[in-house]
N, C-alpha and C. Protein backbone atom coordinates (compact mmCIF):
# COMPACT_ATOMS: atom_id res chain seq x y z
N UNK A 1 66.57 54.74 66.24
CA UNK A 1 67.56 55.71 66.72
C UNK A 1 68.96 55.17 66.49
N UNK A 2 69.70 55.86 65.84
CA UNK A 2 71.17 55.71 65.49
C UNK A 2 71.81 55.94 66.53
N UNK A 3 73.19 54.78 67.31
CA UNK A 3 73.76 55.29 68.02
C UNK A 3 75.22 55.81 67.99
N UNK A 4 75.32 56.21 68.63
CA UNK A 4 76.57 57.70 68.27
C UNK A 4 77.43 57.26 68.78
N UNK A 5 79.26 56.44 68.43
CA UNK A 5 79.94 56.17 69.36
C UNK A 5 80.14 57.64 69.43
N UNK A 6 80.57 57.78 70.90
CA UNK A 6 81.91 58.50 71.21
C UNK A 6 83.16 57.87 71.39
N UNK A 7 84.47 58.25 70.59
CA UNK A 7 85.51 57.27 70.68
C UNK A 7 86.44 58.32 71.49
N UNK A 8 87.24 57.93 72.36
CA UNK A 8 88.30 59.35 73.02
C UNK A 8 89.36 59.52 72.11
N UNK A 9 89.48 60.72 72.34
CA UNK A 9 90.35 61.40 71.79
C UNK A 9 91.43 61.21 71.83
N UNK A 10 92.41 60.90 73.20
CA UNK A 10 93.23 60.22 73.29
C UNK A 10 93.61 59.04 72.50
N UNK A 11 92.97 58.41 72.00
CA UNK A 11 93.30 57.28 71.01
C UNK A 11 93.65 57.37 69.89
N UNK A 12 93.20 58.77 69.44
CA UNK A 12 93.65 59.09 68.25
C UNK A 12 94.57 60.39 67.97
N UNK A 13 95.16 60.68 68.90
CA UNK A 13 96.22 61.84 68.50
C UNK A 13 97.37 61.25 68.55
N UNK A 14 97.71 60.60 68.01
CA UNK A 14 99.26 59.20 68.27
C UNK A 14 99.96 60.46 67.10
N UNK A 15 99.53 60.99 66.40
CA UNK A 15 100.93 61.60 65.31
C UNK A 15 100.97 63.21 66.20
N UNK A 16 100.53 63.40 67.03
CA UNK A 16 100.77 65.03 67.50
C UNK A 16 102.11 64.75 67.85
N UNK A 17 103.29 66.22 68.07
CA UNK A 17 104.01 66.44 68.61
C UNK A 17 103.59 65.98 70.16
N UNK A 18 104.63 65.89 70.96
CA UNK A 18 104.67 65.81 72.07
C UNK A 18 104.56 67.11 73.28
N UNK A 19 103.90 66.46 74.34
CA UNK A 19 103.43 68.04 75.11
C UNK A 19 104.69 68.35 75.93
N UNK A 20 104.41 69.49 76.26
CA UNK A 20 105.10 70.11 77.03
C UNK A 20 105.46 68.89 78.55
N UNK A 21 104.69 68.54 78.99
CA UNK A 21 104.88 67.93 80.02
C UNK A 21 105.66 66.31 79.82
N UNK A 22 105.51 65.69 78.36
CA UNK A 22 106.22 64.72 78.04
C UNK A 22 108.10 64.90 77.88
N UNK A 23 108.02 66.37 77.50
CA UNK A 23 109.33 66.65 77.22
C UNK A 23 110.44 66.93 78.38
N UNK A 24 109.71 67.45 79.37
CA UNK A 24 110.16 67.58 80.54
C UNK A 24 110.55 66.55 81.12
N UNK A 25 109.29 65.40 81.24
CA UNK A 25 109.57 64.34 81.71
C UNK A 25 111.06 63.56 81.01
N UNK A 26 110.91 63.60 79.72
CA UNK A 26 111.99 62.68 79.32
C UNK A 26 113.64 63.89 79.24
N UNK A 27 113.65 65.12 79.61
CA UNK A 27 115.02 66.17 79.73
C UNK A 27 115.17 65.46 81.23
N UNK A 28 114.03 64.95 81.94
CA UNK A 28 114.75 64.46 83.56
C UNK A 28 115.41 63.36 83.45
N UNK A 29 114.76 62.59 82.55
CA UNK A 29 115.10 61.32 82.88
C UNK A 29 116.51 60.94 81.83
N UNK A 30 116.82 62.03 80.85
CA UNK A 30 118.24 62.13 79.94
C UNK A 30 119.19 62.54 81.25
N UNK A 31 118.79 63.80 81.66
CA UNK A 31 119.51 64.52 82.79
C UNK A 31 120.09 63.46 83.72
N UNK A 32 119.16 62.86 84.48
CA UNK A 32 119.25 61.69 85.42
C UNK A 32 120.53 61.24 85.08
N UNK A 33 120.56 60.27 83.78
CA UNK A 33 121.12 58.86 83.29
C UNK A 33 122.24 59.36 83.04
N UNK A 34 122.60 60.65 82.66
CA UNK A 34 124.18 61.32 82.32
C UNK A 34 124.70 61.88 83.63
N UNK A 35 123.45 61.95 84.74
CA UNK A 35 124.29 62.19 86.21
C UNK A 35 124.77 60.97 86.40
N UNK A 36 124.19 59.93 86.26
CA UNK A 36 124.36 58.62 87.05
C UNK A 36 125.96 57.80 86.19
N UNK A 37 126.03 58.33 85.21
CA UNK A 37 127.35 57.77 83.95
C UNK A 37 128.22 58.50 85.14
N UNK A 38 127.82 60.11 84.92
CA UNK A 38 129.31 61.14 85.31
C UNK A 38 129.37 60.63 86.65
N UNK A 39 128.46 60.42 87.77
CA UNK A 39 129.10 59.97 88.75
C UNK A 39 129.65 58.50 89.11
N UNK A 40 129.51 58.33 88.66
CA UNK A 40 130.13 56.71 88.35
C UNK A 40 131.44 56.70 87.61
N UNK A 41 132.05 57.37 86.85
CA UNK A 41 132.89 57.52 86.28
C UNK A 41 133.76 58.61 86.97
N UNK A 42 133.31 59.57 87.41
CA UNK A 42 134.17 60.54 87.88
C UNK A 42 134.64 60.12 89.30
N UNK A 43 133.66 59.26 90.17
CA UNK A 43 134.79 58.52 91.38
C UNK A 43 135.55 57.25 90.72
N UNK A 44 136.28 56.71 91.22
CA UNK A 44 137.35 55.86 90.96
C UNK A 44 136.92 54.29 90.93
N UNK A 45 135.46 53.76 90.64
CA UNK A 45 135.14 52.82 90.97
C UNK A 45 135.49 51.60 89.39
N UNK A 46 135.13 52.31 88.64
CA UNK A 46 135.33 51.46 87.60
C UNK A 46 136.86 51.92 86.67
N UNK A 47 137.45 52.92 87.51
CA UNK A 47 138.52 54.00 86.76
C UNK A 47 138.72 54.20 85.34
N UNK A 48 137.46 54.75 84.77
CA UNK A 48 137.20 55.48 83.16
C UNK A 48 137.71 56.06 83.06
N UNK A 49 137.50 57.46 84.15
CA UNK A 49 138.38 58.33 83.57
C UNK A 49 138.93 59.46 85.26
């Protein structure tokens, strides 16, 4: 009897576009990092601007 891997699937979709739920994740975490610049910059702590 021959045995059959099963290999997951996950291991091998590395060239797909990215899902819906990856993209979201990383628009929060862009979003985040340009709140955290503008507020840091827009009070007077480091005076940018």
């Amino acid at each position: 009897m021959a045995e059959v891997k099963q290999e997951q699937p996950a291991a091998e979709k590395k060239d797909e576009p990215i899902t819906l739920t990856e993209k979201i994740v990383t628009a929060i975490l862009i979003a985040y990092v340009i709140s955290l610049i503008w507020l840091a910059g827009s009070s007077h702590w480091f005076g940018i601007w």
